[in-house]
Structures are given as structure tokens and as C-alpha cells.
N, C-alpha and C. Protein backbone atom coordinates (compact mmCIF):
# COMPACT_ATOMS: atom_id res chain seq x y z
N UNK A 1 0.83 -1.18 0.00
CA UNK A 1 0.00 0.00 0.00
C UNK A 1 0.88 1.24 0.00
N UNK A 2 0.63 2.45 -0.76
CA UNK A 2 1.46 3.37 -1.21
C UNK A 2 1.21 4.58 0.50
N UNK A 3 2.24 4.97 0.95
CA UNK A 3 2.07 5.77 1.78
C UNK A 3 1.43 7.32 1.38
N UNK A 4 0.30 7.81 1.60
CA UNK A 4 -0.74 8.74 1.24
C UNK A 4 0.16 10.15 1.61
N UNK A 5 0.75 9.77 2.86
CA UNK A 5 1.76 11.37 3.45
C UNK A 5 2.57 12.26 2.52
N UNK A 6 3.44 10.50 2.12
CA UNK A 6 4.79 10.97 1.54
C UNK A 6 4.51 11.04 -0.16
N UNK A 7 3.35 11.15 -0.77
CA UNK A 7 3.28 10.46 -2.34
C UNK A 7 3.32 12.12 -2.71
N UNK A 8 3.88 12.42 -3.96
CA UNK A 8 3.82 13.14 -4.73
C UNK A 8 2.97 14.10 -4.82
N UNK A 9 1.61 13.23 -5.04
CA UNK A 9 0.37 14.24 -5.11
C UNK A 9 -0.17 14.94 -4.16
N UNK A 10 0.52 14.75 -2.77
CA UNK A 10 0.37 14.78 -1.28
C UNK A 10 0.76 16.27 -0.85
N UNK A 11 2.11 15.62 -1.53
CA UNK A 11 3.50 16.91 -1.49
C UNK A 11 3.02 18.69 -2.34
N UNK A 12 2.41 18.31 -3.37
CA UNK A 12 1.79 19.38 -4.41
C UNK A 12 1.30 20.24 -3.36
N UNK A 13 0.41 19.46 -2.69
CA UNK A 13 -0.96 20.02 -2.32
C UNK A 13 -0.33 20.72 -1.23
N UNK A 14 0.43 20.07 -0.26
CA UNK A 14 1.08 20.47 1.07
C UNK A 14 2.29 21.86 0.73
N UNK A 15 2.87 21.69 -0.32
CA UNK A 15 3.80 22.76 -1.01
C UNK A 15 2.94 24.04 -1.27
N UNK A 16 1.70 23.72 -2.12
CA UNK A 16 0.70 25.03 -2.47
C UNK A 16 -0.49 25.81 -1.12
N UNK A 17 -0.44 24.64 0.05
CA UNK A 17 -0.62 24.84 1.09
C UNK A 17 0.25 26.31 1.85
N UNK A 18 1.59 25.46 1.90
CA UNK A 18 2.51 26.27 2.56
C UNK A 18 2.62 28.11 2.56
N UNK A 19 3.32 27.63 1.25
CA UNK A 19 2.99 28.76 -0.15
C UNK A 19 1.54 29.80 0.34
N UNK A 20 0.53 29.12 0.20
CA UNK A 20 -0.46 30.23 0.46
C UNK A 20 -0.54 30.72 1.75
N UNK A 21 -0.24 30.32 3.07
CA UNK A 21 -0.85 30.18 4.38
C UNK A 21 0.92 31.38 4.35
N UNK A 22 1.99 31.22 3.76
CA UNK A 22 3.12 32.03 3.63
C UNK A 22 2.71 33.36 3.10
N UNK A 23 2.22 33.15 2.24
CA UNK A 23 1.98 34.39 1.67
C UNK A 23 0.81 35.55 2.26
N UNK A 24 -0.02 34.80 2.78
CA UNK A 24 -1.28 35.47 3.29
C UNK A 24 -0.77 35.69 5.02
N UNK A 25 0.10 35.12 5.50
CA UNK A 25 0.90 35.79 7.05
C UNK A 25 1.80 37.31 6.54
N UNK A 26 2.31 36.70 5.22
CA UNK A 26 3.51 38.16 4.92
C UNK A 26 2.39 39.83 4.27
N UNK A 27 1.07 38.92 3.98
CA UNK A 27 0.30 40.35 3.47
C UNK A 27 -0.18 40.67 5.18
N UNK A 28 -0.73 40.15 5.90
CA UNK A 28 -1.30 40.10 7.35
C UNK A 28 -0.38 40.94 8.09
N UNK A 29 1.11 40.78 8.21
CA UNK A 29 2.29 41.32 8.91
C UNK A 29 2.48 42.51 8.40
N UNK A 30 2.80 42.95 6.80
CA UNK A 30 2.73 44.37 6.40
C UNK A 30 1.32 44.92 6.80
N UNK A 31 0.06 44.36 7.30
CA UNK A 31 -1.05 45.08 7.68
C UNK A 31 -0.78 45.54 9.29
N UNK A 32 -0.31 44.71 10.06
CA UNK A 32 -0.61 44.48 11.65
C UNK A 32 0.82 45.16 11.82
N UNK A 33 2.00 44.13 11.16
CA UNK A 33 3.45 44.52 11.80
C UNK A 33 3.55 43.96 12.98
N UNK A 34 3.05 42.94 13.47
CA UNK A 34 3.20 41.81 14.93
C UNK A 34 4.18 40.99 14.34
N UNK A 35 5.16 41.03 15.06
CA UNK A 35 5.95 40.32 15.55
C UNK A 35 6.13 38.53 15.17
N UNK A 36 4.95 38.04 15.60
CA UNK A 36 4.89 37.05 15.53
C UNK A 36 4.52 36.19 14.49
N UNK A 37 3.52 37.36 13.64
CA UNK A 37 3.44 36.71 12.41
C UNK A 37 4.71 37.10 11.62
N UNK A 38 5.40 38.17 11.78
CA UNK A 38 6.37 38.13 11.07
C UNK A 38 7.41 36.68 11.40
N UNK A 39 7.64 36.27 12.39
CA UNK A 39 8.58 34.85 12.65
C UNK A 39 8.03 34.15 12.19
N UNK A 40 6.58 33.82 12.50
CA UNK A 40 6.26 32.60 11.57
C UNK A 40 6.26 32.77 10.01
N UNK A 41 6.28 33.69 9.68
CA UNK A 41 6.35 33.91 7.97
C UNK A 41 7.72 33.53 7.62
N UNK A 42 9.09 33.65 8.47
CA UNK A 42 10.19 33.86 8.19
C UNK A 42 11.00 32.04 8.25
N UNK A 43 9.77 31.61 9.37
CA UNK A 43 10.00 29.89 9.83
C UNK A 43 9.86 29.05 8.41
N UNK A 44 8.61 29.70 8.07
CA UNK A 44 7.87 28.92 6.92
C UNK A 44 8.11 29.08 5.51
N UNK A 45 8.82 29.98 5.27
CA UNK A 45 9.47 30.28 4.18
C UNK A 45 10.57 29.30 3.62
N UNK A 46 11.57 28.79 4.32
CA UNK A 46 12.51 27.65 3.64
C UNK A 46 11.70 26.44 3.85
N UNK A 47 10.59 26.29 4.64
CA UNK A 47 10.01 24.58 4.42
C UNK A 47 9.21 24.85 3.36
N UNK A 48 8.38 25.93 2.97
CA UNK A 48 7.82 25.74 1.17
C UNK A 48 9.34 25.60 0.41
N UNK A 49 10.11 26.45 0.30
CA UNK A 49 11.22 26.27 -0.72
C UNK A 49 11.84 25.11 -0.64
N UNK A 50 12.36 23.95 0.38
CA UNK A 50 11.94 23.03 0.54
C UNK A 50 10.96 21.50 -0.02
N UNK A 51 9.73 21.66 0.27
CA UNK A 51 8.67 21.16 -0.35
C UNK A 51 8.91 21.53 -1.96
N UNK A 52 8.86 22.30 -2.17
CA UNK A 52 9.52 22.21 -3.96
C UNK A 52 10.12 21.52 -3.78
N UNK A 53 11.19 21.62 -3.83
CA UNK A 53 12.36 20.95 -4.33
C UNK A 53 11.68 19.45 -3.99
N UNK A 54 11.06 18.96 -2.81
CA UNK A 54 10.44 17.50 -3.52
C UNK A 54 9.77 17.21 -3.86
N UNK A 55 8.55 18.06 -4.57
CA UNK A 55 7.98 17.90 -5.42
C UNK A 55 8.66 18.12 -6.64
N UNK A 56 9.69 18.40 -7.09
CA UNK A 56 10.44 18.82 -8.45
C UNK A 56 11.29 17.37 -8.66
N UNK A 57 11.53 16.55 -7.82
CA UNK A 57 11.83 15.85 -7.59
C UNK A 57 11.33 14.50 -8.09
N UNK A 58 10.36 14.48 -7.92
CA UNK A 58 9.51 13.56 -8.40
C UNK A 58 8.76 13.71 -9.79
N UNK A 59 8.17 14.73 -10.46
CA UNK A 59 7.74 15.01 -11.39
C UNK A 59 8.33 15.70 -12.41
N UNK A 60 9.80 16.44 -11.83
CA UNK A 60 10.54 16.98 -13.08
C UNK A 60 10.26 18.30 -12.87
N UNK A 61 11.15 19.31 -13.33
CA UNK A 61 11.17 20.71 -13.01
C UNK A 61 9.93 21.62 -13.50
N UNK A 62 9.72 21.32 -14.53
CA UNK A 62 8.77 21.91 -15.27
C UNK A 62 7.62 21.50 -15.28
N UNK A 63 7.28 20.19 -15.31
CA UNK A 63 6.03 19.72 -14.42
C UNK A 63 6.00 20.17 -13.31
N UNK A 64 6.44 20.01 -12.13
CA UNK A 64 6.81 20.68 -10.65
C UNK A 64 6.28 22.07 -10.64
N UNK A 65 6.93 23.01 -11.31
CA UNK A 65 6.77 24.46 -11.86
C UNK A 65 5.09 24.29 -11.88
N UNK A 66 4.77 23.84 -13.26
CA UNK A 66 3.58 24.09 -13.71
C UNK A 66 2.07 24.13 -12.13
N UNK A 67 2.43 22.61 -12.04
CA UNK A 67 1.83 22.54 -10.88
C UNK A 67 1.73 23.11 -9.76
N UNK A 68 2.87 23.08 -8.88
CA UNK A 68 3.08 24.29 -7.73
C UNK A 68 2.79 25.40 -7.78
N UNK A 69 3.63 25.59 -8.83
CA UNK A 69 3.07 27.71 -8.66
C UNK A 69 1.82 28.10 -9.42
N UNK A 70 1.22 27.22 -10.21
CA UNK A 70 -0.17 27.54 -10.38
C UNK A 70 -1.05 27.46 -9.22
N UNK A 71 -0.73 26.33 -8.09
CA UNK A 71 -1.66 26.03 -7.52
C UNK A 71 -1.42 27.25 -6.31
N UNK A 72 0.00 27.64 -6.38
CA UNK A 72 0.60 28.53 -4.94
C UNK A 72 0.02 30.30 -5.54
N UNK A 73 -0.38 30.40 -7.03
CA UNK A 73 -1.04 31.35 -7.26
C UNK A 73 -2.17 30.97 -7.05
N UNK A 74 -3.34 30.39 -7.35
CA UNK A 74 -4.57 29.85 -6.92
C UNK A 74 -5.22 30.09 -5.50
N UNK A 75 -3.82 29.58 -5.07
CA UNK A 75 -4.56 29.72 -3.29
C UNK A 75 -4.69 31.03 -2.82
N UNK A 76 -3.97 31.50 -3.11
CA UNK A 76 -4.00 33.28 -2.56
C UNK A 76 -5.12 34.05 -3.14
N UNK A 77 -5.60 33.50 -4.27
CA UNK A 77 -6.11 34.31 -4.98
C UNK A 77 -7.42 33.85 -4.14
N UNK A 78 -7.60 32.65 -3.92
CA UNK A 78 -9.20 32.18 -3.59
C UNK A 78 -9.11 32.40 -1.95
N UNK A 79 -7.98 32.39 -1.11
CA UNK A 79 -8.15 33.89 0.27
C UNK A 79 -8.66 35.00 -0.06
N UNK A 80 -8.19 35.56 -0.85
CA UNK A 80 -8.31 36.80 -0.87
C UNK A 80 -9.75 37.45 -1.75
N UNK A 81 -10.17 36.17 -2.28
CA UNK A 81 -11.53 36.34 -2.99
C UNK A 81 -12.58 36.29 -1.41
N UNK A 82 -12.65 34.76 -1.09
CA UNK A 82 -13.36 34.44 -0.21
C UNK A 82 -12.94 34.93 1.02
N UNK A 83 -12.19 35.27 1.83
CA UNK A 83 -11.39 35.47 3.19
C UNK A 83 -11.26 36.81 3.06
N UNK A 84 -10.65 37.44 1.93
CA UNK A 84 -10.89 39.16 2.38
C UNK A 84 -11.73 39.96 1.28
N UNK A 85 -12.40 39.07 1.16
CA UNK A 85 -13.68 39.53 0.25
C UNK A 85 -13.09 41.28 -1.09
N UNK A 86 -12.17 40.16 -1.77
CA UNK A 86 -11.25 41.68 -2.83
C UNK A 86 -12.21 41.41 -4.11
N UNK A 87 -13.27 40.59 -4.07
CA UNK A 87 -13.65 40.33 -5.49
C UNK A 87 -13.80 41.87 -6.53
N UNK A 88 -14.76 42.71 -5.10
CA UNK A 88 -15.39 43.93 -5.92
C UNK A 88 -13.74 44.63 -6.52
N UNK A 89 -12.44 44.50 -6.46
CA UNK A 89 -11.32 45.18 -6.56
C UNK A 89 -11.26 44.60 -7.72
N UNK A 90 -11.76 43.26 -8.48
CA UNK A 90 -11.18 42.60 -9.78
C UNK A 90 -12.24 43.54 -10.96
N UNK A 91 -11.41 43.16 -12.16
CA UNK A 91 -12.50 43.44 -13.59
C UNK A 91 -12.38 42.14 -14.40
N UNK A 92 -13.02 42.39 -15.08
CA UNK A 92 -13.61 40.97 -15.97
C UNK A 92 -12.57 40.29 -16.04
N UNK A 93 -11.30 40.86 -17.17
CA UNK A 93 -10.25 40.22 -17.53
C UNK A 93 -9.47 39.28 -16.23
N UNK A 94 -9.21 39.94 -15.20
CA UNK A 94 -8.80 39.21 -13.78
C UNK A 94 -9.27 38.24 -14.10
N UNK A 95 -10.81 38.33 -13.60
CA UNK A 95 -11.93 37.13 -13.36
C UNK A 95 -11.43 35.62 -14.69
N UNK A 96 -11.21 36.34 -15.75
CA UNK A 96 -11.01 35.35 -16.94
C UNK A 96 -9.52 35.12 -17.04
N UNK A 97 -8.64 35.42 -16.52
CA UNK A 97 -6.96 35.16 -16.13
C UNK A 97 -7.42 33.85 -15.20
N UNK A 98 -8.12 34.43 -14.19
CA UNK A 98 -8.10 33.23 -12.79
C UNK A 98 -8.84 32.10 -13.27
N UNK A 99 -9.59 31.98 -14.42
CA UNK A 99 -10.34 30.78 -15.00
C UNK A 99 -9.65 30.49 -15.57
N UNK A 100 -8.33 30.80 -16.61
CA UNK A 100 -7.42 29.63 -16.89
C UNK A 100 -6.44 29.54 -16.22
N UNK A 101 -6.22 29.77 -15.29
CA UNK A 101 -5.12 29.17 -14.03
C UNK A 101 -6.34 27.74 -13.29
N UNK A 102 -6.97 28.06 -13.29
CA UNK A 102 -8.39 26.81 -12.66
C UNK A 102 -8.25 25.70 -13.78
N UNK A 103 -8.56 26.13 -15.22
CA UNK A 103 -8.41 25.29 -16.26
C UNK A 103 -6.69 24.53 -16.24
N UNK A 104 -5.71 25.38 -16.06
CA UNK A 104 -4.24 24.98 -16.46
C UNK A 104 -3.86 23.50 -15.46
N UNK A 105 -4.36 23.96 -14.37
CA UNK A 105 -4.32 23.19 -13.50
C UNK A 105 -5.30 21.81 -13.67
N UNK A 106 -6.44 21.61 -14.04
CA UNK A 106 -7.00 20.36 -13.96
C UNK A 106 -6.15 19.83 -15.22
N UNK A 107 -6.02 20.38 -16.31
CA UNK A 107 -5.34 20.06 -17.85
C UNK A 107 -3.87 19.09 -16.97
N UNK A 108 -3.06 19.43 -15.91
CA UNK A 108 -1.75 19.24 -15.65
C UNK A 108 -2.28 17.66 -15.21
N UNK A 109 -3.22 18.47 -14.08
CA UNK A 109 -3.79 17.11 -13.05
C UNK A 109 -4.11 16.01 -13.80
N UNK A 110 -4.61 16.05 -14.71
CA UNK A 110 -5.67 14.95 -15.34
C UNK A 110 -5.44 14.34 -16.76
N UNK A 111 -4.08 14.95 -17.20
CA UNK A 111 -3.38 14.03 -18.30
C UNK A 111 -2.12 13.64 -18.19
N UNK A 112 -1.52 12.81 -18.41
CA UNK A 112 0.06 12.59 -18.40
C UNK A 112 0.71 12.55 -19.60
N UNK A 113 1.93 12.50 -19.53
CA UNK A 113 2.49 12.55 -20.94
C UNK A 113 2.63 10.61 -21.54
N UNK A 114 2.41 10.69 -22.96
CA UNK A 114 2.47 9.37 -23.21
C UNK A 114 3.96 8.83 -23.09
N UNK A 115 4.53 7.77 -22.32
CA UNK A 115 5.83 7.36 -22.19
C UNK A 115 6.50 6.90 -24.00
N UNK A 116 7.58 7.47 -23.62
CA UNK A 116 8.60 7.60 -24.54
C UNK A 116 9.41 6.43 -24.74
């Protein structure tokens, strides 16, 4: 039985995790300037850079790429939609940028390349 923690697809998710919950402490800290979120932003910063690297690892740089930082753009974007309610700040085009980052991502997820 394949260990669920350590698998690849695990790692993505936990990397684009990081990534967002990083990024949304470092916008929080330039708001507040506490202390504490600033350390934890500063903790968590080499375990996403980190988490790449094993997810790049497993799927190849550019697969890795594609995946991660679509998904590490994704997440912030859907905080900051739902969590700090910025929708009314977007215009159409945004709105239709963030639908093919949604699209790019299932396209990555849900085909593989045919082996060579």
C-alpha cells in the first residue's frame, strides 16, 4: 500500500498549502506589523522552498513548476476572494486570467504525458 503522506500528489498540495498560508501571514504582517506573524512567515518560508524541491523531484522541473506555482497562485487568490472579500477590486479580464489558471491546473492534473 502506497504511503498517502509521503506520495507526490500529497507533497503538491502540502507545497501550495505552505505557499499560500506564507503568503497570506507576509500580506497580514505588512497590515498588523506583529511580531509574531512576522517569525512565523520567516520559519515557513525555507520549508515551502523546501517542499519544492520535492515535489520537483519527483515530477521533473517543469512539471513541478507548472503545478506548484499555479496552484501557490490559486490559493491566494481564492483567500483573498473568499477570506478578504477583494472580489469587488477585480474586472472581468482578472476574473477570466483566474479561469485559466483553474483550467491549467486540472489540464496538468488529469493528463500525463504518453511514455517515450
Amino acid at each position: 500500500m502506497k504511503n498517502l503522506l509521503l506520495s507526490p500528489w500529497s507533497s503538491v498540495i502540502v507545497c501550495a498549502a505552505l505557499s499560500t498560508l506564507t503568503d497570506t501571514l507576509g500580506t497580514i504582517w505588512w497590515e498588523k506589523k506583529q511580531t509574531s506573524i512576522l517569525v512565523a512567515t520567516i520559519l515557513l518560508s525555507p520549508v515551502v522552498f523546501l517542499s519544492f524541491g520535492y515535489v520537483g523531484s519527483h515530477f521533473g522541473l517543469a512539471r513541478a513548476s507548472s503545478l506548484t506555482n499555479t496552484l501557490i497562485v490559486a490559493g491566494p487568490i481564492l483567500v483573498g476572494l473568499i477570506f478578504r472579500q477583494e472580489l469587488r477590486q477585480l474586472c472581468l479580464p482578472h476574473v477570466i486570467g483566474m479561469g485559466f489558471i483553474v483550467t491549467g491546473i486540472t489540464l496538468l492534473a488529469l493528463f500525463r504525458p504518453t511514455a517515450v
